[in-house]
Structure formats: C-alpha cells, structure tokens
PDB file of N, CA and C in Angstrom:
ATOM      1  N   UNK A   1       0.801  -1.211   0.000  1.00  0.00           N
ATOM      2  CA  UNK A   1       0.000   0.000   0.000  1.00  0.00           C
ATOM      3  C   UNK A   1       0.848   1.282   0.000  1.00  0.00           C
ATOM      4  N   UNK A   2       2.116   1.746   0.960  1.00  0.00           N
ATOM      5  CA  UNK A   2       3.158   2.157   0.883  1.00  0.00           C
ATOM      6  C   UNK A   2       3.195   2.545  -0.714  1.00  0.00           C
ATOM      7  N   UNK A   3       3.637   1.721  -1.060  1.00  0.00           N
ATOM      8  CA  UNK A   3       4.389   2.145  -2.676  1.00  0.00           C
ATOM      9  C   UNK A   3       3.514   2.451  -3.437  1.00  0.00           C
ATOM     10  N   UNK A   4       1.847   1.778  -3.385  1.00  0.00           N
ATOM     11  CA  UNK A   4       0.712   2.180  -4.632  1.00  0.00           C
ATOM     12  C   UNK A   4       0.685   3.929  -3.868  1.00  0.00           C
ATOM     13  N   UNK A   5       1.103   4.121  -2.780  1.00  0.00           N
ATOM     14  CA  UNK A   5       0.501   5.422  -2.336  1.00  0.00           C
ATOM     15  C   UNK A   5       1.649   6.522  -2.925  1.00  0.00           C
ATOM     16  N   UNK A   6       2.994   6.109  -2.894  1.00  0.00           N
ATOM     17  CA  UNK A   6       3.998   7.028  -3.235  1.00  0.00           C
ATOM     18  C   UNK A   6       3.654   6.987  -4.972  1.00  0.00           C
ATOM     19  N   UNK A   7       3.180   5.701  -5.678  1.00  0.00           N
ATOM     20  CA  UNK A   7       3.361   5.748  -6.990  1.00  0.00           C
ATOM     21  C   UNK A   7       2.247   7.015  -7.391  1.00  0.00           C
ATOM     22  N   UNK A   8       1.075   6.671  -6.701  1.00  0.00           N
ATOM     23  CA  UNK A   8      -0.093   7.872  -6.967  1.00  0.00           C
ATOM     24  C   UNK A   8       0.754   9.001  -6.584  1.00  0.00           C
ATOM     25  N   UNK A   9       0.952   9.559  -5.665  1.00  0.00           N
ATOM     26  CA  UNK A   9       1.883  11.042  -5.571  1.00  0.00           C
ATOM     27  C   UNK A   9       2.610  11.521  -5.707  1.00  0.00           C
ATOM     28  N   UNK A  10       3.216  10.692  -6.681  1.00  0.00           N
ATOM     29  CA  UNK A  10       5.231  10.950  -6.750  1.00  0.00           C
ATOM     30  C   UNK A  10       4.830  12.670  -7.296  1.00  0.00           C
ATOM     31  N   UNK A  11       5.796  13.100  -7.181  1.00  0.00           N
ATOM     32  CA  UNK A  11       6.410  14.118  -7.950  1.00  0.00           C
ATOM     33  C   UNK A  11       6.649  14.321  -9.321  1.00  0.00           C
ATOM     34  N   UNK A  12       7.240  14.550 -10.186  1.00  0.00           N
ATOM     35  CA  UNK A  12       6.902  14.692 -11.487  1.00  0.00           C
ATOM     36  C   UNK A  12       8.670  14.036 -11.808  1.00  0.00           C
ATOM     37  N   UNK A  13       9.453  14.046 -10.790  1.00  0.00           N
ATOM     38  CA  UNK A  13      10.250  13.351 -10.361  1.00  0.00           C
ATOM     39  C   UNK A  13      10.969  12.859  -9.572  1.00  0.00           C
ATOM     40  N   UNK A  14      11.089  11.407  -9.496  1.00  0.00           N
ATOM     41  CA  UNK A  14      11.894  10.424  -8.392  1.00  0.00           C
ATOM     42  C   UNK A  14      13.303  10.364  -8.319  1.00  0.00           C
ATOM     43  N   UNK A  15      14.139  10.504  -7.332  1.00  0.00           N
ATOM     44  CA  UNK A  15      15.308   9.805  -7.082  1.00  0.00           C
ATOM     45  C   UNK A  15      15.800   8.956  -5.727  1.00  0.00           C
ATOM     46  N   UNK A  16      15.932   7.783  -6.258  1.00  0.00           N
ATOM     47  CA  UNK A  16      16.219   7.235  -4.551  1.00  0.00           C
ATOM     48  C   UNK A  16      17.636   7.038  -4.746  1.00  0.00           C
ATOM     49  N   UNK A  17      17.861   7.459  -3.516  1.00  0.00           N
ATOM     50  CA  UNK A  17      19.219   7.382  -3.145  1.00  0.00           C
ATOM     51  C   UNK A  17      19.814   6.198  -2.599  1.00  0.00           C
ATOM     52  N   UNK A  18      20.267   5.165  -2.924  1.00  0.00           N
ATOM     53  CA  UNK A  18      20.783   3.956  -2.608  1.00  0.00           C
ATOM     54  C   UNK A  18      22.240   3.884  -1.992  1.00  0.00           C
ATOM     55  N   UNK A  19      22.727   5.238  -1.735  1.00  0.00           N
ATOM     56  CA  UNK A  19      24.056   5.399  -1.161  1.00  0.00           C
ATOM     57  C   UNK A  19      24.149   4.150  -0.090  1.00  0.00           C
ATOM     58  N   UNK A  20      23.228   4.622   1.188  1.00  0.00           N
ATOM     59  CA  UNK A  20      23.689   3.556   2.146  1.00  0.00           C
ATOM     60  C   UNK A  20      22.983   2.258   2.443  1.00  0.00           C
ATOM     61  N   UNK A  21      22.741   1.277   1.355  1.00  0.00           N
ATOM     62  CA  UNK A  21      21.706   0.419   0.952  1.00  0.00           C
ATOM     63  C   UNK A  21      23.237  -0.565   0.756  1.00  0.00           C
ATOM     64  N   UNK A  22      23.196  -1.780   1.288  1.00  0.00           N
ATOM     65  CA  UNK A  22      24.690  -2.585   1.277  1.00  0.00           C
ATOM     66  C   UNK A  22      24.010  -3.753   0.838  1.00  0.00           C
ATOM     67  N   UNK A  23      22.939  -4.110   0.622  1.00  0.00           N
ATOM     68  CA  UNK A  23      22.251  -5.735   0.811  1.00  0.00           C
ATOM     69  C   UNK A  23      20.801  -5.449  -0.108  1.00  0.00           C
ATOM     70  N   UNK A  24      20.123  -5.896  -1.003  1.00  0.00           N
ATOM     71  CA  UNK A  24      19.160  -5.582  -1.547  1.00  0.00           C
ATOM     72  C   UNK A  24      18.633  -6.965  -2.022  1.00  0.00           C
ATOM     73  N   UNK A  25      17.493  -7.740  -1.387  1.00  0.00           N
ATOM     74  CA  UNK A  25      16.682  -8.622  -1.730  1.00  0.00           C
ATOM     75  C   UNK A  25      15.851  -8.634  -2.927  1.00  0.00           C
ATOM     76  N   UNK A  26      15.119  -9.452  -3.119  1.00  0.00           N
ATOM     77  CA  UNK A  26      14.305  -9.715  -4.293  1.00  0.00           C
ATOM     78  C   UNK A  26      12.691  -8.698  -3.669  1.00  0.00           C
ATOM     79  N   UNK A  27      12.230  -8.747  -1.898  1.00  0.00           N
ATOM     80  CA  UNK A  27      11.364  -7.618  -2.025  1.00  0.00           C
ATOM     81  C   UNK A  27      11.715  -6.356  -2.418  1.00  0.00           C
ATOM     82  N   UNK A  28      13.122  -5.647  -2.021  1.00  0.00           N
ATOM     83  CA  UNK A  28      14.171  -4.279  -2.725  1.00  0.00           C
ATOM     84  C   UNK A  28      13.757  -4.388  -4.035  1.00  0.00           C
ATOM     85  N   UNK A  29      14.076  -5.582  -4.906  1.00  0.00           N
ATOM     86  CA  UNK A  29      14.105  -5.288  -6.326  1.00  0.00           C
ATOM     87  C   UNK A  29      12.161  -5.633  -6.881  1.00  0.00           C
ATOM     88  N   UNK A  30      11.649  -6.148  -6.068  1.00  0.00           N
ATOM     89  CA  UNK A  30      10.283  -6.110  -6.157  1.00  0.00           C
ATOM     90  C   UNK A  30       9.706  -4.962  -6.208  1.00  0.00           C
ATOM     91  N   UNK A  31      10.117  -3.832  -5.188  1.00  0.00           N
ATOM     92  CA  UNK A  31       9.480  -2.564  -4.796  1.00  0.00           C
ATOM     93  C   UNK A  31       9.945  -1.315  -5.855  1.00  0.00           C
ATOM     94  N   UNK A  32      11.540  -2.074  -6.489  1.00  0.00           N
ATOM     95  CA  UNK A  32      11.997  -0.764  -7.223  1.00  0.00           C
ATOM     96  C   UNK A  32      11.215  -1.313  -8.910  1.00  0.00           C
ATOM     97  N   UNK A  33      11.036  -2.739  -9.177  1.00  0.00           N
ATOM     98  CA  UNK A  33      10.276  -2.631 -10.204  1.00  0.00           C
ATOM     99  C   UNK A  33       8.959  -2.474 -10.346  1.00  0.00           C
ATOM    100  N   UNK A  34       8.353  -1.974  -9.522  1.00  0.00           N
ATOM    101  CA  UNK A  34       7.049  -1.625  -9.087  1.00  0.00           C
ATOM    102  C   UNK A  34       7.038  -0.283  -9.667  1.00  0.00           C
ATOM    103  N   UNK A  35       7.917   0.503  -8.941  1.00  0.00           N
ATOM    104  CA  UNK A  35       8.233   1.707  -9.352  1.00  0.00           C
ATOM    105  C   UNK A  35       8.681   2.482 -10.684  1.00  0.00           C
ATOM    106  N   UNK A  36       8.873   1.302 -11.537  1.00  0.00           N
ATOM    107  CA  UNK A  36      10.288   1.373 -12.489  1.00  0.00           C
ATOM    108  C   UNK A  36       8.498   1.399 -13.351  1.00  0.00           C
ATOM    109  N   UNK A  37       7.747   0.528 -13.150  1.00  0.00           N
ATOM    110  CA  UNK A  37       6.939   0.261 -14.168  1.00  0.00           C
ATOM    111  C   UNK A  37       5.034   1.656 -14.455  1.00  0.00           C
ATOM    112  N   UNK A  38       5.800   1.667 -12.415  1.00  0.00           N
ATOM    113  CA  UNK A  38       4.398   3.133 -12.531  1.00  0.00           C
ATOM    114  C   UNK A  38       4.975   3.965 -12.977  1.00  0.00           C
ATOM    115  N   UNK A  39       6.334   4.612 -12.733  1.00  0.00           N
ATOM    116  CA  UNK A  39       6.742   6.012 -13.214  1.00  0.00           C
ATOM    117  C   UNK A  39       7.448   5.774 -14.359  1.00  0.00           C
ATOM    118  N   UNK A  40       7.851   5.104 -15.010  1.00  0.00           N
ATOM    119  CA  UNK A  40       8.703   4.971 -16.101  1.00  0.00           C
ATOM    120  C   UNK A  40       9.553   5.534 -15.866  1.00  0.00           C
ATOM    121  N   UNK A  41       9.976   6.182 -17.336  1.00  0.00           N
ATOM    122  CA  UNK A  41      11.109   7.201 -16.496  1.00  0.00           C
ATOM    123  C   UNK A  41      11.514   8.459 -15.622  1.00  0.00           C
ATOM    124  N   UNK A  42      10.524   8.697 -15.336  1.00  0.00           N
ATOM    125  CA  UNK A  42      10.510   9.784 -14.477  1.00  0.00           C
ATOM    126  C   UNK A  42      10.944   9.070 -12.355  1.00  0.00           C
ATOM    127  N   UNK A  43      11.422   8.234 -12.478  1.00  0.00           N
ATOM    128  CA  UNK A  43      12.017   7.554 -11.502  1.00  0.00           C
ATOM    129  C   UNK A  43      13.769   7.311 -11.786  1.00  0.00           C
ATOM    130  N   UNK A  44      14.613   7.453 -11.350  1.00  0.00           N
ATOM    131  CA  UNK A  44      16.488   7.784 -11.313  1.00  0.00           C
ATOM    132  C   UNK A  44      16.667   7.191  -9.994  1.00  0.00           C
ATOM    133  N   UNK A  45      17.681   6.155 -10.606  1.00  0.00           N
ATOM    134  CA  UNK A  45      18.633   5.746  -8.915  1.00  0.00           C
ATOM    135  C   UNK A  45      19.799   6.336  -9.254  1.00  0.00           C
ATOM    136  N   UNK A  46      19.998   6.726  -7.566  1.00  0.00           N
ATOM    137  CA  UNK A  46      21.928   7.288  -7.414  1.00  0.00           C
ATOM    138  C   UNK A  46      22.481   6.599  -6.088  1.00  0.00           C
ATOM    139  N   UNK A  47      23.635   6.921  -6.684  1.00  0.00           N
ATOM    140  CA  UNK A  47      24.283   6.278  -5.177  1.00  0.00           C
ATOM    141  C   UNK A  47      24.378   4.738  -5.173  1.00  0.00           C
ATOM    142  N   UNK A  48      24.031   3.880  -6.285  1.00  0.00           N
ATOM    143  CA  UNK A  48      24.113   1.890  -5.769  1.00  0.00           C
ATOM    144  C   UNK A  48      25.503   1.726  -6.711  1.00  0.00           C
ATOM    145  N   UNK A  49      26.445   0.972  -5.188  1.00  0.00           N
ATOM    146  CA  UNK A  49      27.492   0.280  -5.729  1.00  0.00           C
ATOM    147  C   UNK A  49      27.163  -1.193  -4.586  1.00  0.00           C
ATOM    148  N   UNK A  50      28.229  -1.827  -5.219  1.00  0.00           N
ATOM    149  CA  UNK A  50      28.173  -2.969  -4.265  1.00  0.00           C
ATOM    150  C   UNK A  50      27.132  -4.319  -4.469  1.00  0.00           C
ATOM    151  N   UNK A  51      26.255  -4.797  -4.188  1.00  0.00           N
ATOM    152  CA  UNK A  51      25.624  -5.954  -4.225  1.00  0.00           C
ATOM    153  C   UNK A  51      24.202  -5.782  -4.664  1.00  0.00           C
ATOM    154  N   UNK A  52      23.601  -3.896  -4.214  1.00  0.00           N
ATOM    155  CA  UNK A  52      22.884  -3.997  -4.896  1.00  0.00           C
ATOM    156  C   UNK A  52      23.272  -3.242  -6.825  1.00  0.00           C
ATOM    157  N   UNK A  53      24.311  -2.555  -6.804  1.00  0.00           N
ATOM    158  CA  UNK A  53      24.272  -2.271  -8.079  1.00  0.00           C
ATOM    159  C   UNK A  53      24.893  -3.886  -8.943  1.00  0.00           C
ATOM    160  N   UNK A  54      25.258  -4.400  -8.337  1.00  0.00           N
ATOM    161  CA  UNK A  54      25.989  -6.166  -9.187  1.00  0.00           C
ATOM    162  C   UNK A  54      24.808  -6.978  -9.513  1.00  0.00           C
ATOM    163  N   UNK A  55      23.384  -6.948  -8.499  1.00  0.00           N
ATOM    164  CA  UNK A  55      22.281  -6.993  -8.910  1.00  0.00           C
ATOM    165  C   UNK A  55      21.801  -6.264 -10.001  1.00  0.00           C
ATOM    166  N   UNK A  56      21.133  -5.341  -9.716  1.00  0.00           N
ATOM    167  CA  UNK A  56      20.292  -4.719 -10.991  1.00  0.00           C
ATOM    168  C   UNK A  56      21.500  -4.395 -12.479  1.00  0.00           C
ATOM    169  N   UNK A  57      22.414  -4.550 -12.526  1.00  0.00           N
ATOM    170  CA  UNK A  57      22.963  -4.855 -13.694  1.00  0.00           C
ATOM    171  C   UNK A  57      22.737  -6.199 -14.273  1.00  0.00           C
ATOM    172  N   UNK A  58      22.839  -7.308 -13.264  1.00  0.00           N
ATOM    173  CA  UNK A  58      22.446  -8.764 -13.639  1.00  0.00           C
ATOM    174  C   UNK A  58      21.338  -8.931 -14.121  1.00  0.00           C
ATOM    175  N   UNK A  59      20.669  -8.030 -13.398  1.00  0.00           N
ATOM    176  CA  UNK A  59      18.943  -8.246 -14.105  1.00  0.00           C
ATOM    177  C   UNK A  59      18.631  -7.666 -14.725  1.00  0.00           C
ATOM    178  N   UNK A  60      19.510  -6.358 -15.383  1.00  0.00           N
ATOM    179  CA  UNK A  60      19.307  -5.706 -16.818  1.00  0.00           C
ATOM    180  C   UNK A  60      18.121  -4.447 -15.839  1.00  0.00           C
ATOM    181  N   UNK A  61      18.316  -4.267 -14.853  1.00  0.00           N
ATOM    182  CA  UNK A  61      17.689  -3.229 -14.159  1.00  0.00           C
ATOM    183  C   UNK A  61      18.546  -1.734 -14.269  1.00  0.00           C
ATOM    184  N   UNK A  62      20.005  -2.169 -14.435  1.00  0.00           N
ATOM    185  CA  UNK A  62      20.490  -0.511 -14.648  1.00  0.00           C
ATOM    186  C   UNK A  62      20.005  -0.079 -15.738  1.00  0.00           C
ATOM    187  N   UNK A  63      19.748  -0.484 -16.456  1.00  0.00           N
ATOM    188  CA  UNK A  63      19.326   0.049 -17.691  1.00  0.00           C
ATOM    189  C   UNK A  63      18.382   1.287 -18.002  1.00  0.00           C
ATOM    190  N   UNK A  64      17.290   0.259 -17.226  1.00  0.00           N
ATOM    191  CA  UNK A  64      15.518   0.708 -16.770  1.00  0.00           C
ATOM    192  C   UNK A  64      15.864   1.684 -16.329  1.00  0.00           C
ATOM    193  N   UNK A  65      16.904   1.868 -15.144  1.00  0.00           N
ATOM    194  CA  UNK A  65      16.991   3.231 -14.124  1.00  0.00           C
ATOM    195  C   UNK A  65      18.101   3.880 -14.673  1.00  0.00           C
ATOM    196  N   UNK A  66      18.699   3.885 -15.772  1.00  0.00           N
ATOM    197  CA  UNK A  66      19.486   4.920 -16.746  1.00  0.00           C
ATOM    198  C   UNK A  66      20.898   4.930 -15.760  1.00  0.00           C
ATOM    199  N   UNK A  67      21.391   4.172 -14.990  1.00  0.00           N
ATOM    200  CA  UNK A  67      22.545   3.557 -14.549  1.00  0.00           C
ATOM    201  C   UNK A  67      23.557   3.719 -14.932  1.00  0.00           C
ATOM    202  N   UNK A  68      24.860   3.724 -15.198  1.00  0.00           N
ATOM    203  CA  UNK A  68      25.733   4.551 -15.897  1.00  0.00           C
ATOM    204  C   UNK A  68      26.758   2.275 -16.132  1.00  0.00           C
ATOM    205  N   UNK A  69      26.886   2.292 -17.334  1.00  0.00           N
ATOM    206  CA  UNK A  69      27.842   0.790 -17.517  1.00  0.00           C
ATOM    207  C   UNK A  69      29.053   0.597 -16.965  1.00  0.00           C
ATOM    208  N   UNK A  70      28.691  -0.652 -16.587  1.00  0.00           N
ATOM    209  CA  UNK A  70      30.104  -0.613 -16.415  1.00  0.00           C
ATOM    210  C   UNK A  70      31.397  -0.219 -16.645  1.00  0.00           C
ATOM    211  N   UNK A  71      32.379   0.422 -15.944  1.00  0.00           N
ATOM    212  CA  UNK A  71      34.084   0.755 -16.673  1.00  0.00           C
ATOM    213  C   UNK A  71      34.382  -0.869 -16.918  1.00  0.00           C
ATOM    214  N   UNK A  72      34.885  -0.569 -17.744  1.00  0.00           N
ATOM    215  CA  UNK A  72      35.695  -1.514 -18.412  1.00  0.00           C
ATOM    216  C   UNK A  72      37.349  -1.236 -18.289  1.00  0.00           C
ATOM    217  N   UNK A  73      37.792  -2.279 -17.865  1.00  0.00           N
ATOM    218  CA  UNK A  73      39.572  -2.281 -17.350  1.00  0.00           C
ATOM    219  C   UNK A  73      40.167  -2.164 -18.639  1.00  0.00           C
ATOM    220  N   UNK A  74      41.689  -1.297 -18.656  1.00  0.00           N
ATOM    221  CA  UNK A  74      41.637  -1.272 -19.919  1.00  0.00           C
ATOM    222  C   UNK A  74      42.615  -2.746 -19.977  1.00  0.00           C
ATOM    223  N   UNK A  75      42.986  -2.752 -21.635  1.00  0.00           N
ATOM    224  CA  UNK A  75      43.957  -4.121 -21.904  1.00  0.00           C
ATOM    225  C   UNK A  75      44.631  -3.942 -21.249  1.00  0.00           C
ATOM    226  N   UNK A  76      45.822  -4.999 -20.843  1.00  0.00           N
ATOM    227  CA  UNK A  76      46.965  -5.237 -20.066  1.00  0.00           C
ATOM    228  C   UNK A  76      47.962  -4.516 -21.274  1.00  0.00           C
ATOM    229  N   UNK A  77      49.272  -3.974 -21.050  1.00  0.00           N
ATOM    230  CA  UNK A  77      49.561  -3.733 -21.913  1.00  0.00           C
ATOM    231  C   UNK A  77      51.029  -5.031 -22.640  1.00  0.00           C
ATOM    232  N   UNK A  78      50.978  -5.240 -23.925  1.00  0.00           N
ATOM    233  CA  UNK A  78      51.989  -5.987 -24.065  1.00  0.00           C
ATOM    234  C   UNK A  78      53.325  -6.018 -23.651  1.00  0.00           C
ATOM    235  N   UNK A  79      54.262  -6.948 -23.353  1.00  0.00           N
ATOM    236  CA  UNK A  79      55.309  -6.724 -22.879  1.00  0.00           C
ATOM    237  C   UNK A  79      56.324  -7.172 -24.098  1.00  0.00           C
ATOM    238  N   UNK A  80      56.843  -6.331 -24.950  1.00  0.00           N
ATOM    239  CA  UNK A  80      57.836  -6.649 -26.029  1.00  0.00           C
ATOM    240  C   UNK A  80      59.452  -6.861 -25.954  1.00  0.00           C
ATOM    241  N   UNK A  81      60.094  -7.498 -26.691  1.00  0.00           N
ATOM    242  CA  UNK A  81      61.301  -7.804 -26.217  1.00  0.00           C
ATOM    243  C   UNK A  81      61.555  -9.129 -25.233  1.00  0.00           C
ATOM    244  N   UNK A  82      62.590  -9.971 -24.501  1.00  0.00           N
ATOM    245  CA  UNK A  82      62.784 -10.889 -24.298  1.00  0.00           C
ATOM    246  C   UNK A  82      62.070 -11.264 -23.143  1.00  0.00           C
ATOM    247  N   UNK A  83      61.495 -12.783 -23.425  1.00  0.00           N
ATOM    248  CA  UNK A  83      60.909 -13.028 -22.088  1.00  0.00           C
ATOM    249  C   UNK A  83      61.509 -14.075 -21.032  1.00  0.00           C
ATOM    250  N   UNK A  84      60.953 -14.586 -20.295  1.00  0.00           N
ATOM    251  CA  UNK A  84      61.823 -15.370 -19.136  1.00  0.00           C
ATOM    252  C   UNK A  84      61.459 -16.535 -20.160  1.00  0.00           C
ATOM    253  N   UNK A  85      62.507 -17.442 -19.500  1.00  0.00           N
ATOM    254  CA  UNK A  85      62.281 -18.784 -20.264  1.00  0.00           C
ATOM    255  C   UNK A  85      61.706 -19.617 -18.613  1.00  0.00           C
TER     256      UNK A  85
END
C-alpha cells in the first residue's frame, strides 16, 4: 500500500538514493520494479554500488533506471622484447 501510495503522488520526479543500501533482496528489487513500471522514467537511482548495483545490472535493471555501464579495465599492456624462459 506504501508504494501504490507514493506511486499515486510521486512528484513529477523520483530519485532514490541507494548510497547507504549494502544488501538488496528480491522484495528491494520487487518494490523498485514496481516503481520502475508506474513512473517509467521519471524515476532515477543514485548512489548503488556494491551488491545492490551487481544486482540490478544482472537483471538488466540498470538500464531501466538509466545507470551509468560498467568501466571496463583497460587491456593489459603488451610486454615486447625478451621473455623469461
């Protein structure tokens, strides 16, 4: 009831702040796709690293919430010239 009540009144826009959020269950990701699906996009997460952002990337949820991709490491760089035997 909680969430049908925030979805009826949101604001014209959402941001939850997931800064200090360390652990995020399947009700967490229940409640944020609840949200994801009343407000479309007018709902933004900030602040998720850690277990819950390793989640909603797995589930193709950063996406939905415009999430920023992964960095990518760059190549190792080659090592030319003699090597150990």
């Amino acid at each position: 009831p909680a969430m049908e009540q925030l979805a009826r009144e949101a604001p014209p826009w959402v941001v939850l702040d997931l800064r200090g959020v360390t652990f995020m269950d399947g009700a967490g990701l229940g409640a944020l796709a609840f949200l994801a699906k009343r407000l479309g996009e007018r709902v933004q997460i900030e602040g998720a690293a850690g277990q819950p952002l390793a989640l909603l990337r797995h589930l193709g949820l950063d996406r939905v919430f415009g999430l920023p991709a992964p960095r990518r490491a760059p190549a190792p760089a080659l090592a030319w010239g003699r090597q150990a035997a």
